[in-house]
Protein backbone atom coordinates (compact mmCIF):
# COMPACT_ATOMS: atom_id res chain seq x y z
CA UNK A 1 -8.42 -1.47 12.46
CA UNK A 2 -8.60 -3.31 15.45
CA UNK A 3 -8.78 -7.26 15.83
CA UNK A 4 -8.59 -9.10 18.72
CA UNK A 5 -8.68 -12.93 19.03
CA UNK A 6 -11.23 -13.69 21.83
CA UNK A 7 -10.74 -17.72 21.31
CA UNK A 8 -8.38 -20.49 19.98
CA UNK A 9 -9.36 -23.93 19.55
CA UNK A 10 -6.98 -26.65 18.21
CA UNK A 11 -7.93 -30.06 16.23
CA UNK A 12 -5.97 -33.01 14.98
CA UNK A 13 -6.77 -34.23 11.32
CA UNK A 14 -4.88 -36.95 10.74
CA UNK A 15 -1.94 -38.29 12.19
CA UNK A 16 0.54 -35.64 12.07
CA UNK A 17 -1.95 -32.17 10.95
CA UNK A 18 -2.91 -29.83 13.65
CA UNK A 19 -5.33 -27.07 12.80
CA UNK A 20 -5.85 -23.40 14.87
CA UNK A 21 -8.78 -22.54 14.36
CA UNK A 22 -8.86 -18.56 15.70
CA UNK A 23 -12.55 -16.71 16.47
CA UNK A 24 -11.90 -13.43 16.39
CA UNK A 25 -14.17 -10.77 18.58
CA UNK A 26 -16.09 -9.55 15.40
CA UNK A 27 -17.41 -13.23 14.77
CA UNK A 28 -14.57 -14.35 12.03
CA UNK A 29 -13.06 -17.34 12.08
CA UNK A 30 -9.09 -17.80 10.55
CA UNK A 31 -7.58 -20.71 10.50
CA UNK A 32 -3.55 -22.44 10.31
CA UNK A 33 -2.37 -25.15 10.09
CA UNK A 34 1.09 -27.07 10.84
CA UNK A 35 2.41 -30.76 10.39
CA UNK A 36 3.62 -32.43 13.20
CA UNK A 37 6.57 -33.95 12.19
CA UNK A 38 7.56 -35.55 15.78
CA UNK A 39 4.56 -36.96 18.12
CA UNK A 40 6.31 -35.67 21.05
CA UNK A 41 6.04 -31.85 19.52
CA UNK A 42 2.55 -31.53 19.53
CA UNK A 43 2.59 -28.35 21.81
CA UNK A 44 5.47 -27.14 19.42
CA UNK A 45 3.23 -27.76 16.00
CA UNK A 46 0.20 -26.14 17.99
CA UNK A 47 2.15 -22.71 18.31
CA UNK A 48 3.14 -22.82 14.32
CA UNK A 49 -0.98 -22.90 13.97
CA UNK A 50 -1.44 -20.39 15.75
CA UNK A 51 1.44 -18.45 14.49
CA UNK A 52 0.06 -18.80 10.71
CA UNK A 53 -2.84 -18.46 11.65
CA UNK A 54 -2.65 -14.90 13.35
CA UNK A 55 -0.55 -13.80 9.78
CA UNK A 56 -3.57 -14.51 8.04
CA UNK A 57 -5.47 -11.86 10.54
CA UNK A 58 -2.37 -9.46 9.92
CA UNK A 59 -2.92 -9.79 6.07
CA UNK A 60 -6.88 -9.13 6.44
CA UNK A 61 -5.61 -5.87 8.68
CA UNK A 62 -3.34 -4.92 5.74
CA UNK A 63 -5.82 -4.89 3.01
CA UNK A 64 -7.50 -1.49 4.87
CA UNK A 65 -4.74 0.18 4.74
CA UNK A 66 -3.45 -0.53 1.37
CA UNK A 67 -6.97 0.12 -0.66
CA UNK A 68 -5.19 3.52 -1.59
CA UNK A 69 -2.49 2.07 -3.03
CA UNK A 70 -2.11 3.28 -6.60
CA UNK A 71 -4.52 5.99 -6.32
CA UNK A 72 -3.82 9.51 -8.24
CA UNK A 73 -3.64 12.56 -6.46
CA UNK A 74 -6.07 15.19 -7.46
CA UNK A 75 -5.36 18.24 -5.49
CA UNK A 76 -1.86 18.84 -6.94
CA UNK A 77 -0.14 22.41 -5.84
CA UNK A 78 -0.58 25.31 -8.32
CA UNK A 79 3.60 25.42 -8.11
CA UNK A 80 4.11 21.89 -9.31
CA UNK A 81 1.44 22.67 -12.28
CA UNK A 82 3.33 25.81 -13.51
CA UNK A 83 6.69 23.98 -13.32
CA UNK A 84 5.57 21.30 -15.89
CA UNK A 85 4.00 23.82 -18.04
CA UNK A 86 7.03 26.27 -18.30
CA UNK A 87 9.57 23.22 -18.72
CA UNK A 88 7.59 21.86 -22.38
């Protein structure tokens, strides 16, 4: 799975909140966040957005891959199935 960001727009809520909000090439939008603890850091807090922000698309590429995850095998080798049986 492939996502790309194809836009990044950035808002201030508040005095010291800056928001990335990330539209990503299949239409979904992710957001971050980050407090701007100095005024002079804006640029700085903007990055931690955006930073957060493409985690969150990380995470939603993640949850493909791990939709297996505690999933039984089936197919098991003859070999393996004779060992357990002789060993009882």
């Amino acid at each position: 799975m492939n996502i790309n960001v194809s836009k990044a727009d950035y808002f201030k809520v508040g005095k010291k909140t800056i928001v990335c909000l990330l539209t990503l090439d299949n239409g979904h939008e992710i957001v971050g966040s980050a407090i701007n603890h100095k005024s002079e850091n804006e640029e700085e807090a903007k990055g931690i957005a955006y930073q957060k922000a493409l985690y969150q698309v990380r995470e939603l590429e993640a949850i493909s891959y791990s939709r297996t995850v505690g999933v039984m095998p089936v197919d098991l080798p003859v070999s393996i199935e004779k060992e357990v049986e002789t060993s009882s």
